[in-house]
C-alpha atoms as a PDB file:
ATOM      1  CA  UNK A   1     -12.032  61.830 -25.137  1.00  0.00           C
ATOM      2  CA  UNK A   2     -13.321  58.303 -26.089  1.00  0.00           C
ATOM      3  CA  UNK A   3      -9.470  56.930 -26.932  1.00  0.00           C
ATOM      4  CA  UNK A   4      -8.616  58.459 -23.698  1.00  0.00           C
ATOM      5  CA  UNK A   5     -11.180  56.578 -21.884  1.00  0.00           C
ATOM      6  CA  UNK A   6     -10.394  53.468 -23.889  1.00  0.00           C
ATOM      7  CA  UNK A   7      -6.600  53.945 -22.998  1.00  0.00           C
ATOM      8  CA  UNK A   8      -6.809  54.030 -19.704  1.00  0.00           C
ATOM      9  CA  UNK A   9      -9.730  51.058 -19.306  1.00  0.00           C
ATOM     10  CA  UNK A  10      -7.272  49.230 -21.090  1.00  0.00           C
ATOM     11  CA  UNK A  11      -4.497  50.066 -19.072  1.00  0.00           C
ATOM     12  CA  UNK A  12      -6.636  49.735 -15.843  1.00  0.00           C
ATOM     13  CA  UNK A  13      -6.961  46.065 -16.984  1.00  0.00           C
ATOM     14  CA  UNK A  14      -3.714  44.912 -18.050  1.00  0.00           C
ATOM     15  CA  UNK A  15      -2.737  46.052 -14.216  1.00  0.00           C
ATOM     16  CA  UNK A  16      -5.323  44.166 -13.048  1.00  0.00           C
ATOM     17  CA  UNK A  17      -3.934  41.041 -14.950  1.00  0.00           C
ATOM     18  CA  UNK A  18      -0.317  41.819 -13.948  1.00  0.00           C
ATOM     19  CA  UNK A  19      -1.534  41.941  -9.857  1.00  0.00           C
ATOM     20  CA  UNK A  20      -3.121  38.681 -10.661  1.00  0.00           C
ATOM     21  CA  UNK A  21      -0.027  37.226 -11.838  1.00  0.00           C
ATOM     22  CA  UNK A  22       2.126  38.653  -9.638  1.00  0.00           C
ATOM     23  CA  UNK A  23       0.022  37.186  -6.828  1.00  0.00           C
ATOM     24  CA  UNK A  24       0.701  33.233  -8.307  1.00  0.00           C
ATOM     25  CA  UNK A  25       4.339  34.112  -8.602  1.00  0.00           C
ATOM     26  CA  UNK A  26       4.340  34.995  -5.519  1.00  0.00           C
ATOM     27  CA  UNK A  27       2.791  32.012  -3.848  1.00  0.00           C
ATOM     28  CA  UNK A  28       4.791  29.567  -5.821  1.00  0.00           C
ATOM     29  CA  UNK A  29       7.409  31.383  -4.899  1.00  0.00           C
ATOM     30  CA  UNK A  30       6.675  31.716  -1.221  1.00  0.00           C
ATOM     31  CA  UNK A  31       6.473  27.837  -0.445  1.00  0.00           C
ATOM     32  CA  UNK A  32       9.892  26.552  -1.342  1.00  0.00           C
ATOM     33  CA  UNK A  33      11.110  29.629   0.941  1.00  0.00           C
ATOM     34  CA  UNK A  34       8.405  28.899   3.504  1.00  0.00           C
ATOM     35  CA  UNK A  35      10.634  25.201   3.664  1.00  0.00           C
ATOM     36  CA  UNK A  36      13.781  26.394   3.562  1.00  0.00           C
ATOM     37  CA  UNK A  37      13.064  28.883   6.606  1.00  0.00           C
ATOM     38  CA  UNK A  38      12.214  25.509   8.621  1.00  0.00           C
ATOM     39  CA  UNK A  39      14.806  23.535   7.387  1.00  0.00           C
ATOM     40  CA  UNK A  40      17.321  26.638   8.509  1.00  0.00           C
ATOM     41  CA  UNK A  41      14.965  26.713  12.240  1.00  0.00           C
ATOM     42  CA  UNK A  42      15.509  22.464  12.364  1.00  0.00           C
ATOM     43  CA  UNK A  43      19.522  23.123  11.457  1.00  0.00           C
ATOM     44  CA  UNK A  44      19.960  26.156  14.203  1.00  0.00           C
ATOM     45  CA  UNK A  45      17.912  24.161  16.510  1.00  0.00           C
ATOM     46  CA  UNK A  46      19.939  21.506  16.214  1.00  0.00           C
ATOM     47  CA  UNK A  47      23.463  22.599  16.112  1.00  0.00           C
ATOM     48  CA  UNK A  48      22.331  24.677  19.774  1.00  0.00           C
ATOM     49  CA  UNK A  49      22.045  21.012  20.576  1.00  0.00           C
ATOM     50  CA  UNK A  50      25.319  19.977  19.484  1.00  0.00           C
ATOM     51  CA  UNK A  51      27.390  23.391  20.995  1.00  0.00           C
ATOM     52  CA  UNK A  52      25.920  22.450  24.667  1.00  0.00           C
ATOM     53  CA  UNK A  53      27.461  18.510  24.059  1.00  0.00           C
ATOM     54  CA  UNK A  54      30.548  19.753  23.378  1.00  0.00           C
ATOM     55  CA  UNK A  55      32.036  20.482  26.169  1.00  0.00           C
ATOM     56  CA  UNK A  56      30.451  17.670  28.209  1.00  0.00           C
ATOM     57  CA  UNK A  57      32.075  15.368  24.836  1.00  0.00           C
ATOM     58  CA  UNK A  58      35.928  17.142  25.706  1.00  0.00           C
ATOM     59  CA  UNK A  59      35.262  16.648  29.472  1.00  0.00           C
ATOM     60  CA  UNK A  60      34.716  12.715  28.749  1.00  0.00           C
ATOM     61  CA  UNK A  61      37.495  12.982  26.680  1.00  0.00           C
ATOM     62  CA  UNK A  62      39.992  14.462  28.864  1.00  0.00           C
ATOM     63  CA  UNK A  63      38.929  11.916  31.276  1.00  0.00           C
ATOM     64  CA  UNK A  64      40.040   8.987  29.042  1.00  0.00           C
ATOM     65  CA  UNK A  65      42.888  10.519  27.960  1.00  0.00           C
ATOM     66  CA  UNK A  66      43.861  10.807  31.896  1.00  0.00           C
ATOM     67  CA  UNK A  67      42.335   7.020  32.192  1.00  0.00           C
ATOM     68  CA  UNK A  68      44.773   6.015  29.268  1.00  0.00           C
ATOM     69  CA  UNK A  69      47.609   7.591  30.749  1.00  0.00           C
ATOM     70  CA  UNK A  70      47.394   6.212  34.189  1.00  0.00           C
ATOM     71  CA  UNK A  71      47.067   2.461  32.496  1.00  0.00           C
ATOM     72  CA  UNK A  72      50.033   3.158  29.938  1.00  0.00           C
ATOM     73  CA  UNK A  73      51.956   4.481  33.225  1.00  0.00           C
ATOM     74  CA  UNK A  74      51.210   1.104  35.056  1.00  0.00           C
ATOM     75  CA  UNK A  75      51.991  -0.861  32.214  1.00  0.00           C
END
């Protein structure tokens, strides 16, 4: 009964030191992602930012384009 009782105090503290270090792998781990999960929020934030420009950037542009035409027709 006593090498039972050793056995499993044993075991009941080698899980206790594997939590532990699971914990610290996990929060070293969890930063770096923690970044990259704003740096991905800054990108989609900005490219919404860039999809609504586009069309008013075409609309200028097919404006010039007629501009251009009308002074290459005249000249």
């Amino acid at each position: 009964m006593d090498l039972i009782l050793k056995t499993i105090t044993e075991f009941r503290e080698e899980m206790r030191e594997f939590r532990i270090e699971t914990r610290k792998t996990l929060a070293e781990h969890s930063h770096p992602l923690n970044v990259i999960e704003a740096t991905i929020a800054s990108l989609k934030a900005d490219v919404g930012v860039l999809l609504n420009s586009v069309p008013v950037i075409d609309e200028r542009r097919d404006n010039l384009e007629a501009r251009v035409a009308a002074l290459e027709a005249r000249g």
